[in-house]
Protein backbone atom coordinates (compact mmCIF):
# COMPACT_ATOMS: atom_id res chain seq x y z
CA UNK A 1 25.06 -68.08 -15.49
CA UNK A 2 24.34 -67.57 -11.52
CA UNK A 3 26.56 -65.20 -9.55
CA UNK A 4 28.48 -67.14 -7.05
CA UNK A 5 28.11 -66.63 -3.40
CA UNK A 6 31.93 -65.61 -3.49
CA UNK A 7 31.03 -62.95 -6.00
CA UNK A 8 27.55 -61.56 -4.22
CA UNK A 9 29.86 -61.80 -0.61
CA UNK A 10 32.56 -59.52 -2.78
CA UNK A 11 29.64 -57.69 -4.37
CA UNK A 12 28.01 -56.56 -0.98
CA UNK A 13 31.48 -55.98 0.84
CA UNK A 14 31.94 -53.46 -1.86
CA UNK A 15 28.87 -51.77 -1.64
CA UNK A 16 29.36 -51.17 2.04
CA UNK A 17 32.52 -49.54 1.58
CA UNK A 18 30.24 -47.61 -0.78
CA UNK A 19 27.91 -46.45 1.75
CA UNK A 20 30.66 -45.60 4.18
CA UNK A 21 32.37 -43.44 1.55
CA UNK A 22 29.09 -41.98 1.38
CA UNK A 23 28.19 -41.32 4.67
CA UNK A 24 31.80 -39.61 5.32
CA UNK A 25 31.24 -37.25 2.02
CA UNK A 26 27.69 -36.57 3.19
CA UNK A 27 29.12 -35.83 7.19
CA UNK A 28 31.55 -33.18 5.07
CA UNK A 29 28.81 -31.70 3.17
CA UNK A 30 26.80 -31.24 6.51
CA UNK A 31 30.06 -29.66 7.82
CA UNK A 32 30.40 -27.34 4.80
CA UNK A 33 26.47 -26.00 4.89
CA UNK A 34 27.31 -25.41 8.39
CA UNK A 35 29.69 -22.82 7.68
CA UNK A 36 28.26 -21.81 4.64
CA UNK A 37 25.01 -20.95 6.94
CA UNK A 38 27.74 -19.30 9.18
CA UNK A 39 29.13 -16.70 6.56
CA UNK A 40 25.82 -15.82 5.51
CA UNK A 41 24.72 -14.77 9.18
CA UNK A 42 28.36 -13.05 9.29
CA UNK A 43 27.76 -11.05 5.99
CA UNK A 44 23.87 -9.90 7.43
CA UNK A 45 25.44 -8.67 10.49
CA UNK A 46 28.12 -6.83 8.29
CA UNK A 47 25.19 -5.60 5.94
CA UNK A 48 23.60 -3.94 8.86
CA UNK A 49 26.59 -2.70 10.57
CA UNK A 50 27.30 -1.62 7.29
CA UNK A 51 24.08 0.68 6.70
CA UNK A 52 24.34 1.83 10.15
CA UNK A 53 27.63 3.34 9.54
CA UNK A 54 26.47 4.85 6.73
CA UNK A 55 23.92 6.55 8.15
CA UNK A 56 25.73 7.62 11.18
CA UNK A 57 28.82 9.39 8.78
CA UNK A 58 25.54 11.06 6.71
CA UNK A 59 24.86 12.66 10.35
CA UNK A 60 28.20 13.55 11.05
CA UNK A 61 28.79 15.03 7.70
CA UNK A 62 25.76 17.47 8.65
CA UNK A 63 26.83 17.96 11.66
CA UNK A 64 29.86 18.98 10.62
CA UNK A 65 28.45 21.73 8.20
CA UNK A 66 26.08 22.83 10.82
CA UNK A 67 28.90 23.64 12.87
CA UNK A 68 30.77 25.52 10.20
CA UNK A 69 27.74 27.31 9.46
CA UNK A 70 28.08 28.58 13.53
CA UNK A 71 31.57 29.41 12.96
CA UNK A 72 30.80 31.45 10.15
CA UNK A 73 28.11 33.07 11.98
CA UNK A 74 25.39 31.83 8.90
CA UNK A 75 23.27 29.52 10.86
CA UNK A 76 22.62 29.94 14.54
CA UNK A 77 22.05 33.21 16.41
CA UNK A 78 24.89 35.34 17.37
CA UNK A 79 24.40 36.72 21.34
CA UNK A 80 24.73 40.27 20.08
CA UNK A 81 21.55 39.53 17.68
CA UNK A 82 19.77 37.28 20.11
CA UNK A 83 17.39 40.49 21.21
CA UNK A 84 16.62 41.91 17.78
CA UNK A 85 13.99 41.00 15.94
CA UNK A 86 12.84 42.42 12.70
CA UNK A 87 9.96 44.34 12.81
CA UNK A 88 6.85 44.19 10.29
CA UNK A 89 5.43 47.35 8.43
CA UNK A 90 2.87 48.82 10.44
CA UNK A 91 -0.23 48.34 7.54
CA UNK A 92 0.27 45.07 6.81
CA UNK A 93 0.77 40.85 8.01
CA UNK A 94 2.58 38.52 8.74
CA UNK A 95 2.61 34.91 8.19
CA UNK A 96 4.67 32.01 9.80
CA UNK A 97 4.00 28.66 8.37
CA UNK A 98 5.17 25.61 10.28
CA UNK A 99 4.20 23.10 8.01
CA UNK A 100 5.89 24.15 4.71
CA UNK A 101 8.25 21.48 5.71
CA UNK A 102 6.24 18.92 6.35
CA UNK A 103 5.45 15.91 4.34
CA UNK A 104 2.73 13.57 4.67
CA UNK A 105 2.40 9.90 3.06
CA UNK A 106 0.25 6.46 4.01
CA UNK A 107 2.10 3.24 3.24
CA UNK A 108 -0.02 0.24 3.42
CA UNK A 109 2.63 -2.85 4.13
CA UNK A 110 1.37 -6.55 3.63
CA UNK A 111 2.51 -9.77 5.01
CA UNK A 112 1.17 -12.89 3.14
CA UNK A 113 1.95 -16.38 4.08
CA UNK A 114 1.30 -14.98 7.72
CA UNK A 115 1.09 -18.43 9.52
CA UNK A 116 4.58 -18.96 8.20
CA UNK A 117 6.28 -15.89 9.51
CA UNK A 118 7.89 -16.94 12.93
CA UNK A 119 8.88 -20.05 10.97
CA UNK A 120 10.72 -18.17 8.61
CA UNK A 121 12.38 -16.06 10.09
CA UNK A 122 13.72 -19.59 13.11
CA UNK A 123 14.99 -20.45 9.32
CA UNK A 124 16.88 -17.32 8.22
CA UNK A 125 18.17 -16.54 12.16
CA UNK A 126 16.49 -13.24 12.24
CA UNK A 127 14.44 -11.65 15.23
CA UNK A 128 12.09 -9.78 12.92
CA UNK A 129 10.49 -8.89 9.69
CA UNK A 130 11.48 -5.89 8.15
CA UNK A 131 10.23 -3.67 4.74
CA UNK A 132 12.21 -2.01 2.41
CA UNK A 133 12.79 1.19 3.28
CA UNK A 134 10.80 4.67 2.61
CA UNK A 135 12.09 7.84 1.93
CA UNK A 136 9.49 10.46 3.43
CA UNK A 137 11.10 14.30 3.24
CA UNK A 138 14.30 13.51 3.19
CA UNK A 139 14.18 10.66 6.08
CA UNK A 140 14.49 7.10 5.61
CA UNK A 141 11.91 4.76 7.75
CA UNK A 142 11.32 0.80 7.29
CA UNK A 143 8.74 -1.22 9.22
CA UNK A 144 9.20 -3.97 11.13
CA UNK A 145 7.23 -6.56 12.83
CA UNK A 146 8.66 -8.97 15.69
CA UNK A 147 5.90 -12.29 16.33
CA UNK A 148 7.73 -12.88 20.02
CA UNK A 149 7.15 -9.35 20.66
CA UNK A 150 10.00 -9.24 23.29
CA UNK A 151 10.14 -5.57 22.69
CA UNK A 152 6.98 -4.61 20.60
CA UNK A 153 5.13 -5.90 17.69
CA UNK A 154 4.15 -3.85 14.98
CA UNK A 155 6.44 -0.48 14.50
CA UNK A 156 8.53 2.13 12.37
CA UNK A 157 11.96 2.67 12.34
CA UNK A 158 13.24 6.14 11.96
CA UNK A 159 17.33 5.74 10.69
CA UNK A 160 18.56 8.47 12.38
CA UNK A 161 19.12 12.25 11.57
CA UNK A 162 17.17 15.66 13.47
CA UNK A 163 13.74 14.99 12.60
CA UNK A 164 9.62 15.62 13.80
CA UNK A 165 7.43 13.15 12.51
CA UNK A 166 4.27 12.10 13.63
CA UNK A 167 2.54 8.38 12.99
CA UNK A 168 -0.44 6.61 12.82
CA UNK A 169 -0.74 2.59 12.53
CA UNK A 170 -3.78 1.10 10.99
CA UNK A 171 -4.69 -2.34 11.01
CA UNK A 172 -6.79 -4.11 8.50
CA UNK A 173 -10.15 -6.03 9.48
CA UNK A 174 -11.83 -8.81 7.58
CA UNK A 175 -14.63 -6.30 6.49
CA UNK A 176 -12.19 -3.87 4.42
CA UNK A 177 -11.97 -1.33 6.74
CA UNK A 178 -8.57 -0.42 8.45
CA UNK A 179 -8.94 0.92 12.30
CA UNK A 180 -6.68 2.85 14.21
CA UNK A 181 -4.42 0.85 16.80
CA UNK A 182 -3.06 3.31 19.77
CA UNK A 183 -3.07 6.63 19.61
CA UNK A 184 -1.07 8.87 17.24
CA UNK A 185 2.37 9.10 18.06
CA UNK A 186 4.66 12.69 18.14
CA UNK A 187 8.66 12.00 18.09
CA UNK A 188 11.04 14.02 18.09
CA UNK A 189 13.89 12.11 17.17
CA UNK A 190 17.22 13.86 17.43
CA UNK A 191 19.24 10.45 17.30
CA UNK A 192 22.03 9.44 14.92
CA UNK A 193 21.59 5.79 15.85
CA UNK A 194 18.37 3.97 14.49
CA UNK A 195 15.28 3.66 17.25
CA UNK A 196 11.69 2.00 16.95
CA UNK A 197 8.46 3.60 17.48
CA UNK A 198 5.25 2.24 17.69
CA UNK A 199 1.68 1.65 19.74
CA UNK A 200 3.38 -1.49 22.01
CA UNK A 201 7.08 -0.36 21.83
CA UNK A 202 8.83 -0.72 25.08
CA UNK A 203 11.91 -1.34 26.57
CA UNK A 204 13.27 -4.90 27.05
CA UNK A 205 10.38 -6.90 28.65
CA UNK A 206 10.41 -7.56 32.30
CA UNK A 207 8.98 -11.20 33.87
CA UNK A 208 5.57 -10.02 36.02
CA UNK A 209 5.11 -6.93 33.85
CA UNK A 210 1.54 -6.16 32.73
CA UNK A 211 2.54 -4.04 29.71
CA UNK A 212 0.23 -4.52 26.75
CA UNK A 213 2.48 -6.59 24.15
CA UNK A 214 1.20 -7.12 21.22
CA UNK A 215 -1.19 -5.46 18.07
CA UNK A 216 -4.45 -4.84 19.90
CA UNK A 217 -2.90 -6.81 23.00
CA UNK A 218 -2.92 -10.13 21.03
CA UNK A 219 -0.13 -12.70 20.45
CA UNK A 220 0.89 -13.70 17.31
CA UNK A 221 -1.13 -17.19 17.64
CA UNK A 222 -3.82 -15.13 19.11
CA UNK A 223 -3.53 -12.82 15.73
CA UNK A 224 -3.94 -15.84 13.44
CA UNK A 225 -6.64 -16.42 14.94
CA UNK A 226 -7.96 -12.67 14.78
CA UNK A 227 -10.20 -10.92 12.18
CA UNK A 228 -7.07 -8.83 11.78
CA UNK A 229 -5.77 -11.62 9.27
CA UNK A 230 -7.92 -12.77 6.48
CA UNK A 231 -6.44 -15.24 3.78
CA UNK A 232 -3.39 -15.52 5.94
CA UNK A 233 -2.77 -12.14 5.30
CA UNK A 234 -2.23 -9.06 7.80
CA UNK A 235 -2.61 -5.93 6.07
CA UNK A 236 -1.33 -2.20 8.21
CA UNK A 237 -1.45 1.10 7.33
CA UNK A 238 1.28 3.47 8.32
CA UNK A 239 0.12 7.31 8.12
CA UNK A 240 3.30 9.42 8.26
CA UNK A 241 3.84 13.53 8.71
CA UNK A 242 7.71 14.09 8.99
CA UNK A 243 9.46 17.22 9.26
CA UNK A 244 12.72 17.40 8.74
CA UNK A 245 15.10 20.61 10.56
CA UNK A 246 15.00 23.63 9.75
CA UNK A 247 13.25 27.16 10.45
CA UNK A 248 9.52 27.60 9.89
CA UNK A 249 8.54 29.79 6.62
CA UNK A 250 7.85 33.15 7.63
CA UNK A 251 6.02 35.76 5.07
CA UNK A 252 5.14 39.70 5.81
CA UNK A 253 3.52 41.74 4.17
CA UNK A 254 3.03 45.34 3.19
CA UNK A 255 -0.92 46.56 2.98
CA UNK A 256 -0.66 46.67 -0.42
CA UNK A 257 0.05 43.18 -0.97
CA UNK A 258 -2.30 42.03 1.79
CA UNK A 259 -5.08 41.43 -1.01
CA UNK A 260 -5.02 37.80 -1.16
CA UNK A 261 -5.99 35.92 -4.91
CA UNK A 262 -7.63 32.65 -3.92
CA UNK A 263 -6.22 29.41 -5.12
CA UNK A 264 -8.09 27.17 -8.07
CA UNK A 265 -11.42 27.07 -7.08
CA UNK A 266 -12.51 25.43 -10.40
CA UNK A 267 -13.38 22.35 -8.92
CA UNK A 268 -15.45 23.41 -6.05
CA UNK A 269 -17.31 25.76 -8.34
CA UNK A 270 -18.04 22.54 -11.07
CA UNK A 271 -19.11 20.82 -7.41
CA UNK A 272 -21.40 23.35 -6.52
CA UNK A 273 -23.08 23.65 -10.23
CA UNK A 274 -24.06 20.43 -10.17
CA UNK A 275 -25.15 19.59 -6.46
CA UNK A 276 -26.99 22.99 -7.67
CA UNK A 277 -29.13 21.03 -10.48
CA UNK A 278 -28.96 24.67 -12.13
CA UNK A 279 -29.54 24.87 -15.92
CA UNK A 280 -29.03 20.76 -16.15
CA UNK A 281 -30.05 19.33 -19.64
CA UNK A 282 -29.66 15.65 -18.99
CA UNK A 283 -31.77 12.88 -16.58
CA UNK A 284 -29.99 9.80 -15.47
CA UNK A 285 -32.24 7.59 -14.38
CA UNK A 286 -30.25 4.88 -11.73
CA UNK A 287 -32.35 2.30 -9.29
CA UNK A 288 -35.23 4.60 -9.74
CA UNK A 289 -33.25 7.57 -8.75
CA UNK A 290 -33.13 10.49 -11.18
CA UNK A 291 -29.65 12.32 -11.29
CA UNK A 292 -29.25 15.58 -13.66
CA UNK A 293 -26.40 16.52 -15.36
CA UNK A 294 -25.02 18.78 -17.59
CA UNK A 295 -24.35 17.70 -21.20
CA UNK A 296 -21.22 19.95 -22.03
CA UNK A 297 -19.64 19.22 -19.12
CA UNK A 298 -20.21 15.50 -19.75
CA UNK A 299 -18.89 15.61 -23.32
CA UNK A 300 -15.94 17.70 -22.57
CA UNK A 301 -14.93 15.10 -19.67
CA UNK A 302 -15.79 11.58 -21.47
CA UNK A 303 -15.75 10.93 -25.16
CA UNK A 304 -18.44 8.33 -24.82
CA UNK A 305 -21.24 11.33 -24.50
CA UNK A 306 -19.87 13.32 -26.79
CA UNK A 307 -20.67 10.81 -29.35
CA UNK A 308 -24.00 9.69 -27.75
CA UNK A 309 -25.77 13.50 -27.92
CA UNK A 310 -24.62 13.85 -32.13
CA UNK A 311 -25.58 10.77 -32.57
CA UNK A 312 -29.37 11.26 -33.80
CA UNK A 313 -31.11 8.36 -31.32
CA UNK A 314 -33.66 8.63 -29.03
CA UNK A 315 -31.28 9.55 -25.93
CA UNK A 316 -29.24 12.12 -28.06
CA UNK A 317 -33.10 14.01 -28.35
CA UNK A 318 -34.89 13.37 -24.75
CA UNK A 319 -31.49 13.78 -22.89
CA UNK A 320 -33.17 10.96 -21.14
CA UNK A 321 -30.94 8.07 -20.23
CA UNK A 322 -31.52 4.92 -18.68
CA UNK A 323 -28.39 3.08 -16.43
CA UNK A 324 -29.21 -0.56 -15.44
CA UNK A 325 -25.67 -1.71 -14.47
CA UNK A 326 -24.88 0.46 -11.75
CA UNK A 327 -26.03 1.24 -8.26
CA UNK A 328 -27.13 5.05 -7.94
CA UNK A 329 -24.48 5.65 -5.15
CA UNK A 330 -21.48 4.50 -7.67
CA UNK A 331 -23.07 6.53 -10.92
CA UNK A 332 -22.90 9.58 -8.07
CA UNK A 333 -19.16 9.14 -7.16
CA UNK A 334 -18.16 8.48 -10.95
CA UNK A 335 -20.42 12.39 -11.83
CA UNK A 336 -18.71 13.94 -9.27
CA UNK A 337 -15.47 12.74 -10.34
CA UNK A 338 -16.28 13.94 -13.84
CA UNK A 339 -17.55 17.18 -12.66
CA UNK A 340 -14.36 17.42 -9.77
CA UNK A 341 -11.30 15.78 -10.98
CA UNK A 342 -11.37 15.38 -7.38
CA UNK A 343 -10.11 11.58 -6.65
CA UNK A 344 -10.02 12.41 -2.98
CA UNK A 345 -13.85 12.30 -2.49
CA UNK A 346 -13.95 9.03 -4.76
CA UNK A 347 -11.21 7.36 -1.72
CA UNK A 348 -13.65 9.14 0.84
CA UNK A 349 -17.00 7.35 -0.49
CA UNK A 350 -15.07 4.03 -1.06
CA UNK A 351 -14.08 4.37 2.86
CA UNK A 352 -17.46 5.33 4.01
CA UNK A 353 -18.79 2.58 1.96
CA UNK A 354 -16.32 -0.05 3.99
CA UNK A 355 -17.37 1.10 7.14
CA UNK A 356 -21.00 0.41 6.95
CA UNK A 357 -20.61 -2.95 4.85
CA UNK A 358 -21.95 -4.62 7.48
CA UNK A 359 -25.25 -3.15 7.72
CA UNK A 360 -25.48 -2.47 4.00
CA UNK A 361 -26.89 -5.23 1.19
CA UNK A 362 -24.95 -7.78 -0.17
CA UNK A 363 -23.42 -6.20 -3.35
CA UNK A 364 -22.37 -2.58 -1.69
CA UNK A 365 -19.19 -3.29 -0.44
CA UNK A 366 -15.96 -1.72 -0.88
CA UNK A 367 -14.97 -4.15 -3.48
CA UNK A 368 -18.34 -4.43 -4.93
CA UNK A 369 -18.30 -0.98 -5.15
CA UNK A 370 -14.70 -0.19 -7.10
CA UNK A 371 -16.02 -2.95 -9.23
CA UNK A 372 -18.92 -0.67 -10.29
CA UNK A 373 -16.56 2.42 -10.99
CA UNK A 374 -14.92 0.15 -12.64
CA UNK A 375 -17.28 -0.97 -15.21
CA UNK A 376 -18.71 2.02 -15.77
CA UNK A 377 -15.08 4.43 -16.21
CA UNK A 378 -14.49 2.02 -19.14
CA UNK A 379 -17.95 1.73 -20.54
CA UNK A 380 -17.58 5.65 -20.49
CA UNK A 381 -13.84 6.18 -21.62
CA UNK A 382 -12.77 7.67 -18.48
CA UNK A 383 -9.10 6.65 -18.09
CA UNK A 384 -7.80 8.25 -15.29
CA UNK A 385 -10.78 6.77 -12.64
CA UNK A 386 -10.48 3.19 -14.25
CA UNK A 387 -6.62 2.98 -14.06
CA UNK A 388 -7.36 4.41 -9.73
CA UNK A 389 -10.06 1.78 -9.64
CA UNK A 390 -7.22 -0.97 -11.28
CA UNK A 391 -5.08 0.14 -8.51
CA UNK A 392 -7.41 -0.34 -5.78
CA UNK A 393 -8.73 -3.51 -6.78
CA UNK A 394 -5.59 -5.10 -6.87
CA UNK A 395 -4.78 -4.11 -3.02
CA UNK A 396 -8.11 -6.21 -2.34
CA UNK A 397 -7.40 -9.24 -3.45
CA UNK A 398 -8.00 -12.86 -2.04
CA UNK A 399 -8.42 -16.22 -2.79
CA UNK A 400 -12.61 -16.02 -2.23
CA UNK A 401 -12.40 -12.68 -4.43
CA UNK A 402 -9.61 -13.10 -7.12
CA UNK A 403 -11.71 -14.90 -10.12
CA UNK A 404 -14.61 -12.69 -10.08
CA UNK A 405 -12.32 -9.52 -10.03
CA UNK A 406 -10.45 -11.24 -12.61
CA UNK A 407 -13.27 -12.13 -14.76
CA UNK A 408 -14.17 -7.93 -15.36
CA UNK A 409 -10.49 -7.29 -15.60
CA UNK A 410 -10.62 -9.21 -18.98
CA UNK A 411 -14.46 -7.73 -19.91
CA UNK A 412 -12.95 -3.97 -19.33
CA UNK A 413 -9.55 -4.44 -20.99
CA UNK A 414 -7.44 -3.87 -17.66
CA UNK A 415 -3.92 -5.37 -18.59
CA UNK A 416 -2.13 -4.67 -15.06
CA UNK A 417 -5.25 -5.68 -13.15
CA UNK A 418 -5.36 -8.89 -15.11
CA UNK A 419 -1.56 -9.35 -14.53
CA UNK A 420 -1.99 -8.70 -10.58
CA UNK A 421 -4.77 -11.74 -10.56
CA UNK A 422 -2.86 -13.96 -12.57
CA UNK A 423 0.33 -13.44 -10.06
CA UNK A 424 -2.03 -13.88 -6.99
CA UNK A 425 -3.39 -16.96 -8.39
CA UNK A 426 0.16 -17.88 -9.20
CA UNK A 427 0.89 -17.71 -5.37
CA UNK A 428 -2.08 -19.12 -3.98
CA UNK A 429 -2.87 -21.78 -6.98
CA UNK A 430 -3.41 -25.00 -4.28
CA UNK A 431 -6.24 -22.55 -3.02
CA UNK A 432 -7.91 -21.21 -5.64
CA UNK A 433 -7.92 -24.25 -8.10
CA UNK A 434 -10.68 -25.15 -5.64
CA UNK A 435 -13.07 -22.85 -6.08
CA UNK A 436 -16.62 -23.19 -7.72
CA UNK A 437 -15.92 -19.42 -9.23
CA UNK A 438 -12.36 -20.59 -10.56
CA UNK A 439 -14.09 -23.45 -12.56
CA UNK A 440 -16.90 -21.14 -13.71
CA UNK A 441 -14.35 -19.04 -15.54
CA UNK A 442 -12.69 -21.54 -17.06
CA UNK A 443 -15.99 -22.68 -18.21
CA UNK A 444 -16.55 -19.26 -19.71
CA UNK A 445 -13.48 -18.33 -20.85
CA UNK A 446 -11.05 -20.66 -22.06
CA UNK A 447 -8.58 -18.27 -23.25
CA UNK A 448 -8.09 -17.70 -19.16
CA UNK A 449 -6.96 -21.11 -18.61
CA UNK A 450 -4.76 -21.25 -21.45
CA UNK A 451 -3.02 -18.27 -20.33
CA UNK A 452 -3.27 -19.12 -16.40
CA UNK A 453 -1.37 -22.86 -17.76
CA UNK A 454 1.34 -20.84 -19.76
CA UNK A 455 2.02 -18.65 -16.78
CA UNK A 456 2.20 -21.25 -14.26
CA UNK A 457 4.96 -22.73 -16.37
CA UNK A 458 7.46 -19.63 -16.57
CA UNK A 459 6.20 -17.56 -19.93
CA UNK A 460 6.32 -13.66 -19.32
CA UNK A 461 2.44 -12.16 -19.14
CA UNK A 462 3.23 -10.40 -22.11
CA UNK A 463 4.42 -13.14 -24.16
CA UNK A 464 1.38 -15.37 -22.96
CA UNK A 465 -1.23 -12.62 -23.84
CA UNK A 466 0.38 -12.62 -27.31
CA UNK A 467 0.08 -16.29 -27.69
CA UNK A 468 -3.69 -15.74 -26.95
CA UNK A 469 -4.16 -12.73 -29.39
């Protein structure tokens, strides 16, 4: 039976009170966010008033034993012994070491999602970006970066205390390579409150002034713009030597303890033997480059030789071996690692490498490069390089790069390389889903897309990888 007009009339008059009701609970709802959003600004600004007392009653506490330490006549210098010095034997040294004290990291901070910064932080009511903070000898830094740049763009915060540091900040380029922006800074911050340093920090900015604002004198829509960001990413290096207070180390010496035993020179010696090409046994035979070696040493530093040379073939006899999937530069770096230990020179060739990928062939880039290390320190059992090339790898990722990187991850068995893809693709999925390389290795491995499809959808890495096994 038909609804009467008197019923649809009292239908619709009801549904408007309805909406009214509606409106009014959704006008108190507004109301309530409102002061919701309100605490939460209320409890940041408590957070950080918060830390800042903290730090400034850790300053008074040691100021407080430094001056007891006066009273007591253990720390300062008493007038009466101001003029005395103590005087060294007469055959012998003496040493005074400044740097004892000192110590020296690199902390590479990046910001994905960089287009959405400034937007961000209009959404969370905050002036900057900040890190989490660093503990470097003792002292606490964080980094922060501001996009309006009202007082500087880029810096480090030191929290407070009686401290020397000095800073570099590097910036990353689309080629790999991270250059130098300003010139080295030397603080001496004796300051209980917290204070920013950096290449553009100034004091509050001043209409008509010509001040260079900005990382190399760009805005941040100028930056995004920039080949400092590449996969809306910007990528810095902060190079930090802090001292904290306190005297420098001071040795002397009688003359018959001036005889000096030289520290480990084991691994400049192995070096020098094989640069040398003294008493080698074994030809490598890279890009038509011969490289010699030194079986022992190879079989004592990778198992893989060890059972090559007793195994009775043809290389075992001629010590003659042939390496087709390697370039000769990379098979270098990975012998001198075996014959070094010395991981340092490995970072140095991988730099030197980045800073001439523009004139070199395609294929001998940094990441190319690592790749190479990276195949070959598991074809050859060598742990410690292939967990440093793991490491490195996943610091170069992007959405052009990810698959193929992924892809040897899985060939060389590198479980926290493979994880760091997988989370990368996880975060830039709408990107990467595109990709010619993305559907060639699906194509070729269909235990990646399985796995990719139960990580999208919340499983634990580990849990998915066991589903595949």
């Amino acid at each position: 039976m038909a609804v009467t007009a008197e019923g649809l009339r009292a239908e619709i008059e009801a549904t408007e009170q309805q909406v009214r009701e509606a409106e009014t609970r959704g006008q108190a709802l507004m109301s309530e966010s409102r002061e919701a959003e309100e605490r939460q600004q209320l409890r940041l600004e408590l957070a950080e008033q918060q830390k800042i007392l903290a730090a400034q009653e850790a300053v008074n506490i040691a100021e407080i034993e430094w001056r007891k330490g006066i009273d007591a006549d253990l720390l300062g210098r008493r007038p009466e012994e101001a003029p005395v010095r103590q005087l060294a034997p007469a055959c012998g040294s003496e040493n005074i070491n400044f740097r004892k004290l000192v110590t020296e990291c690199e902390f590479n901070w990046r910001i994905d999602g960089f287009l959405w910064v400034r937007s961000a932080l209009r959404q969370s009511r905050q002036d900057r970006l900040e890190s989490d903070q660093l503990l470097v000898g003792q002292e606490t830094f964080f980094f922060v970066y501001d996009p309006s740049g009202r007082t500087g763009s880029l810096a480090l915060v030191c929290t407070g205390g009686r401290v020397a540091f000095r800073y570099k900040v590097y910036v990353k380029a689309r080629s790999g390579a991270f250059v130098q922006w300003g010139k080295r800074g030397d603080v001496i911050h004796d300051d209980p409150s917290y204070r920013t340093y950096g290449p553009d920090v100034h004091a509050v900015h001043v209409e008509g002034s010509d001040a260079a604002v900005g990382i190399f004198g760009l805005t941040h829509e100028e930056l995004l713009e920039s080949e400092w960001v590449e996969d809306d990413a910007l990528t810095a290096k902060f190079a930090l030597e802090v001292r904290p207070h306190g005297p420098p180390d001071t040795v002397r010496q009688s003359l018959c303890q001036v005889l000096e035993v030289q520290e480990n020179t084991l691994s400049c010696d192995m070096q020098a033997l094989w640069e040398s090409g003294r008493c080698c046994d074994v030809e490598f035979h890279v890009q038509e480059e011969v490289i010699h070696a030194h079986s022992q040493i190879l079989c004592a530093r990778a198992t893989y030789f060890g059972t090559l040379f007793r195994s009775g073939l043809q290389e075992s006899i001629s010590r003659v071996i042939f390496i087709q999937d390697c370039s000769a530069v990379a098979f270098r770096t990975f012998l001198h690692f075996l014959y070094s230990d010395d991981m340092a020179k490995v970072q140095a060739t991988l730099f030197e490498v980045s800073l001439h990928a523009a004139d070199s062939p395609e294929g001998s880039s940094r990441v190319a490069m690592t790749q190479q290390l990276l195949a070959v320190s598991h074809k050859y059992g060598v742990t410690k390089l292939q967990l440093f090339c793991e490491l490195q790898l996943c610091k170069e990722l992007t959405v052009s790069g990810v698959c193929s990187i992924l892809a040897q991850a899985r060939l060389c068995e590198a479980k926290r390389l493979e994880t760091a893809c997988l989370f990368y693709i996880k975060d830039h999925v709408a990107e990467v889903v595109m990709l010619q390389d993305f559907k060639d290795l699906l194509r070729e491995c269909d235990a990646v897309g399985v796995k990719l499809s139960l990580f999208l959808g919340g499983v634990p890495y580990e849990r998915a990888d066991a589903v595949i096994e």
